[in-house]
C-alpha atoms as a PDB file:
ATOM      1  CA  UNK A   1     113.377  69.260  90.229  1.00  0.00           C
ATOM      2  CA  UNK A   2     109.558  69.472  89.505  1.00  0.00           C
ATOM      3  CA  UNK A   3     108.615  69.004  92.827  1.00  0.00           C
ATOM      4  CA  UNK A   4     111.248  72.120  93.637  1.00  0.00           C
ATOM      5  CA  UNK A   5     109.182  73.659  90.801  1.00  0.00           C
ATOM      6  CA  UNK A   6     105.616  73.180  92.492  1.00  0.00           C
ATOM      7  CA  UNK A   7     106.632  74.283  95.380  1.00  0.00           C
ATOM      8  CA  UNK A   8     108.012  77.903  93.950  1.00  0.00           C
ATOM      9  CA  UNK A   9     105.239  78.254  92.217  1.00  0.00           C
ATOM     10  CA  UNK A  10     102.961  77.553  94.875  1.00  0.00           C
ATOM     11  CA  UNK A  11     104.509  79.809  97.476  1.00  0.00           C
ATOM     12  CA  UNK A  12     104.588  82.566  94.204  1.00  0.00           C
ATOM     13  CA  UNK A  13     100.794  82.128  94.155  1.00  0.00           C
ATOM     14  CA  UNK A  14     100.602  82.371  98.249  1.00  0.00           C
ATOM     15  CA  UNK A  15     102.453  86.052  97.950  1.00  0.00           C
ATOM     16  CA  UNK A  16     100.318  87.193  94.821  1.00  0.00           C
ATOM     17  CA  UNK A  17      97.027  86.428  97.383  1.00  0.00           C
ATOM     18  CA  UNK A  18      98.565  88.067  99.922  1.00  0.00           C
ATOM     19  CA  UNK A  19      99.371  91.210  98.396  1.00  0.00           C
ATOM     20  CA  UNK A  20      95.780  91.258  96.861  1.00  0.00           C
ATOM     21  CA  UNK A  21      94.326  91.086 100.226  1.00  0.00           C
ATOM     22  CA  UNK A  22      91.148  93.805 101.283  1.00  0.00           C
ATOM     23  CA  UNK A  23      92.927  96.075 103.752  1.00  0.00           C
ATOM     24  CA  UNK A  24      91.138  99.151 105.477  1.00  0.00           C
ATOM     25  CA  UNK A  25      92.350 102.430 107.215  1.00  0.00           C
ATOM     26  CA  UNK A  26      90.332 104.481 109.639  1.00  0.00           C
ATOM     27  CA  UNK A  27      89.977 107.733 110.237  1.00  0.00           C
ATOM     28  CA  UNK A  28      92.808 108.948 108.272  1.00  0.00           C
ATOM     29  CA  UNK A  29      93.384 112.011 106.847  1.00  0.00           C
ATOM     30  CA  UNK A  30      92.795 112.363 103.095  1.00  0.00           C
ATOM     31  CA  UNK A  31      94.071 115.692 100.846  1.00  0.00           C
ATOM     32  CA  UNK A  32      94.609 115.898  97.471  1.00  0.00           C
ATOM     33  CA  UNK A  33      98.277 115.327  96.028  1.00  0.00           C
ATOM     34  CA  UNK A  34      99.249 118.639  94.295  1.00  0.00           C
ATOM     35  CA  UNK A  35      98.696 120.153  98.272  1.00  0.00           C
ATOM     36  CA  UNK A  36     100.033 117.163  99.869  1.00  0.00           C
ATOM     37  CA  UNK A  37     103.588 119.142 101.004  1.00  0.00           C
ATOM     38  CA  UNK A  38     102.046 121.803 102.244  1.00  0.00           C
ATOM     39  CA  UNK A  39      99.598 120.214 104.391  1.00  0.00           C
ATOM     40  CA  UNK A  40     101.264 116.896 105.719  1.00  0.00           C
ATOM     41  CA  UNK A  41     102.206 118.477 109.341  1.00  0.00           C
ATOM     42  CA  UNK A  42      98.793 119.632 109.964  1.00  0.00           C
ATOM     43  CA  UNK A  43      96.217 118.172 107.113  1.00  0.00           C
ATOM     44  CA  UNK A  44      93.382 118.443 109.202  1.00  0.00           C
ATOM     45  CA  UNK A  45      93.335 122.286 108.252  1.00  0.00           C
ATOM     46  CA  UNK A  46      93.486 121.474 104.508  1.00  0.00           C
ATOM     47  CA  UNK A  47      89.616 122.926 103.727  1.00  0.00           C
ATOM     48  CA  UNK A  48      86.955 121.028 101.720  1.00  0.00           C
ATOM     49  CA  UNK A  49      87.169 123.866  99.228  1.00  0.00           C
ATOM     50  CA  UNK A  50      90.792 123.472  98.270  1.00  0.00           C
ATOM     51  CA  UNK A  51      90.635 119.829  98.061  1.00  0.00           C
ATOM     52  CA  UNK A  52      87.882 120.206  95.421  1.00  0.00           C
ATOM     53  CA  UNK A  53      90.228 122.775  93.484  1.00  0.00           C
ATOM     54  CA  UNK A  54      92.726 120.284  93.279  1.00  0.00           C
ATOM     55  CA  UNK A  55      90.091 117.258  92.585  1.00  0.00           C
ATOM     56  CA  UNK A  56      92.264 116.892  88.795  1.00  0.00           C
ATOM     57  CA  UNK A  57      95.197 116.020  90.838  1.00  0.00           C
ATOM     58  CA  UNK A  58      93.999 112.785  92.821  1.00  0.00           C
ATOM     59  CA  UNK A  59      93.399 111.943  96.094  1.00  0.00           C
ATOM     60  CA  UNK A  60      95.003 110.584  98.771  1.00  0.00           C
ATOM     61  CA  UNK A  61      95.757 109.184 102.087  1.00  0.00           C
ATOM     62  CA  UNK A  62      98.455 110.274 105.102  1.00  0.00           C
ATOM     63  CA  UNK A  63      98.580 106.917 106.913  1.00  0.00           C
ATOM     64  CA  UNK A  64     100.079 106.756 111.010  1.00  0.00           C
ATOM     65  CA  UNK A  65     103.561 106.318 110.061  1.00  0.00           C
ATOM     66  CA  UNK A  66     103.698 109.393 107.517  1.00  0.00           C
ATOM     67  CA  UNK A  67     103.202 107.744 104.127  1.00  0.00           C
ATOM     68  CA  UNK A  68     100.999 109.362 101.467  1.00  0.00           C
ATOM     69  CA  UNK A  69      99.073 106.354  99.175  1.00  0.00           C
ATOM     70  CA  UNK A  70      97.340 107.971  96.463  1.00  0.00           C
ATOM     71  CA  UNK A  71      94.127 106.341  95.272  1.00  0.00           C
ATOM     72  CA  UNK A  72      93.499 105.024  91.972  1.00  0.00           C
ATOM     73  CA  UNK A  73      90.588 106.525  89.644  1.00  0.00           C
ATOM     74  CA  UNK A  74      87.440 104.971  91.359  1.00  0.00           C
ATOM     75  CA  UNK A  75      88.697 106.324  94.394  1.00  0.00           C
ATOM     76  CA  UNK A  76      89.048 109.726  93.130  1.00  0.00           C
ATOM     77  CA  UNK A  77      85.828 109.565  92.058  1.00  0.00           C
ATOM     78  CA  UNK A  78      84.476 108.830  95.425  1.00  0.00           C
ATOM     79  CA  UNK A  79      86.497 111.061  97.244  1.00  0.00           C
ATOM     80  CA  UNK A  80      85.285 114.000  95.424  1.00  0.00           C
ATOM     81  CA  UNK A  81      81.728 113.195  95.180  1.00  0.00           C
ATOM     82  CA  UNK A  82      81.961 112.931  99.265  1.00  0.00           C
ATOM     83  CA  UNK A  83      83.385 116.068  99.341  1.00  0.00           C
ATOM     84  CA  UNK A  84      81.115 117.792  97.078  1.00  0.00           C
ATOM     85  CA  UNK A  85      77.953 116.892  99.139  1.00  0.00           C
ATOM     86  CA  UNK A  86      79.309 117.170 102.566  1.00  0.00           C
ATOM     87  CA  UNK A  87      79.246 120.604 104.751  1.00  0.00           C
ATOM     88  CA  UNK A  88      82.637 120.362 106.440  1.00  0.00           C
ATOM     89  CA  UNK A  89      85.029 122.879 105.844  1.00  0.00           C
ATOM     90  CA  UNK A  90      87.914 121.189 107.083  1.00  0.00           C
ATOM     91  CA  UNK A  91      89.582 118.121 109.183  1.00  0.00           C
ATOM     92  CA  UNK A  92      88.711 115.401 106.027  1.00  0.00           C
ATOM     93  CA  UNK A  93      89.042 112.343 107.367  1.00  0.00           C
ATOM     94  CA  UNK A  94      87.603 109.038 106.223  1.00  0.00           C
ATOM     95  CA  UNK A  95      87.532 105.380 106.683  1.00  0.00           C
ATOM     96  CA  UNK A  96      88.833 103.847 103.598  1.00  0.00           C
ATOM     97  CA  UNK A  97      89.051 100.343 102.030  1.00  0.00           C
ATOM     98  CA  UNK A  98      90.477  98.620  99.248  1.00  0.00           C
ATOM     99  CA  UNK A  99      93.725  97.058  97.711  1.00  0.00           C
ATOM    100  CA  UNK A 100      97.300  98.260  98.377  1.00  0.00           C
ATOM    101  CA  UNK A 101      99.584  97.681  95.355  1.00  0.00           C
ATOM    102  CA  UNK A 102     102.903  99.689  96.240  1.00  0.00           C
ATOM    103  CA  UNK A 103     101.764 103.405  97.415  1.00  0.00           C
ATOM    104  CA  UNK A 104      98.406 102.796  95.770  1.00  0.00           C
ATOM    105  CA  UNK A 105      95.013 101.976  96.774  1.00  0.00           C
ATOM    106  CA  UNK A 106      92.376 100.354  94.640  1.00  0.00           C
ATOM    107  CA  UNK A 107      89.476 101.839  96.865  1.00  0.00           C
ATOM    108  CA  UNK A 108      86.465  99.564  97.429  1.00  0.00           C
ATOM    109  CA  UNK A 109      84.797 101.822  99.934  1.00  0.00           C
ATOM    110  CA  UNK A 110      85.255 105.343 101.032  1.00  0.00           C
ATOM    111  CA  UNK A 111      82.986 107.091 104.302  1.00  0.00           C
ATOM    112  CA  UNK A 112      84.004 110.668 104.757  1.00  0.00           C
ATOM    113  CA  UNK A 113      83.785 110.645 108.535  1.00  0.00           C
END
């Protein structure tokens, strides 16, 4: 039984360091979530000024299969402060990395492309 017990708890330590595992995404598209709906089909027309309107909301990204994961604060933060000093107008795309947990992202490193 303990060695039934070890083992569980080893392979329960093997999925937690899994799941915590750095994972990046390039050149996605990021928008903010309140205009998320209305942009998905063609985000890369979803303007630099809008996104800053809607900077209270949070950010996020539309990954290749359709998903939207939202960012948590610290990527907020970085996401707007890119978009306040760049000169694009539009097509906001970035290479991101951090920490999935569910259909978030605990960003580590955003570059507005």
């Amino acid at each position: 039984m303990k060695a039934k017990t070890v083992l569980f708890a080893g392979v329960l330590m093997m999925g937690a360091s899994l799941a915590l595992t750095a994972e990046s995404w390039k050149n996605v598209s990021v928008v903010d979530s309140q205009c998320l709906e209305k942009v998905k089909a063609n985000p890369d027309k979803h303007t630099t000024k809008c996104s800053l309107a809607c900077a209270d909301q949070g950010y996020g990204i539309i990954t290749s299969d359709g998903a939207f994961l939202k960012f948590d604060d610290a990527g907020n933060a970085k996401a707007k402060a890119a978009f306040e000093a760049t000169k694009k107008t539009d097509h906001l795309r970035a290479d991101v990395e951090g920490t999935k947990s569910g259909d978030e992202i605990k960003v580590t490193s955003f570059k507005l492309d």
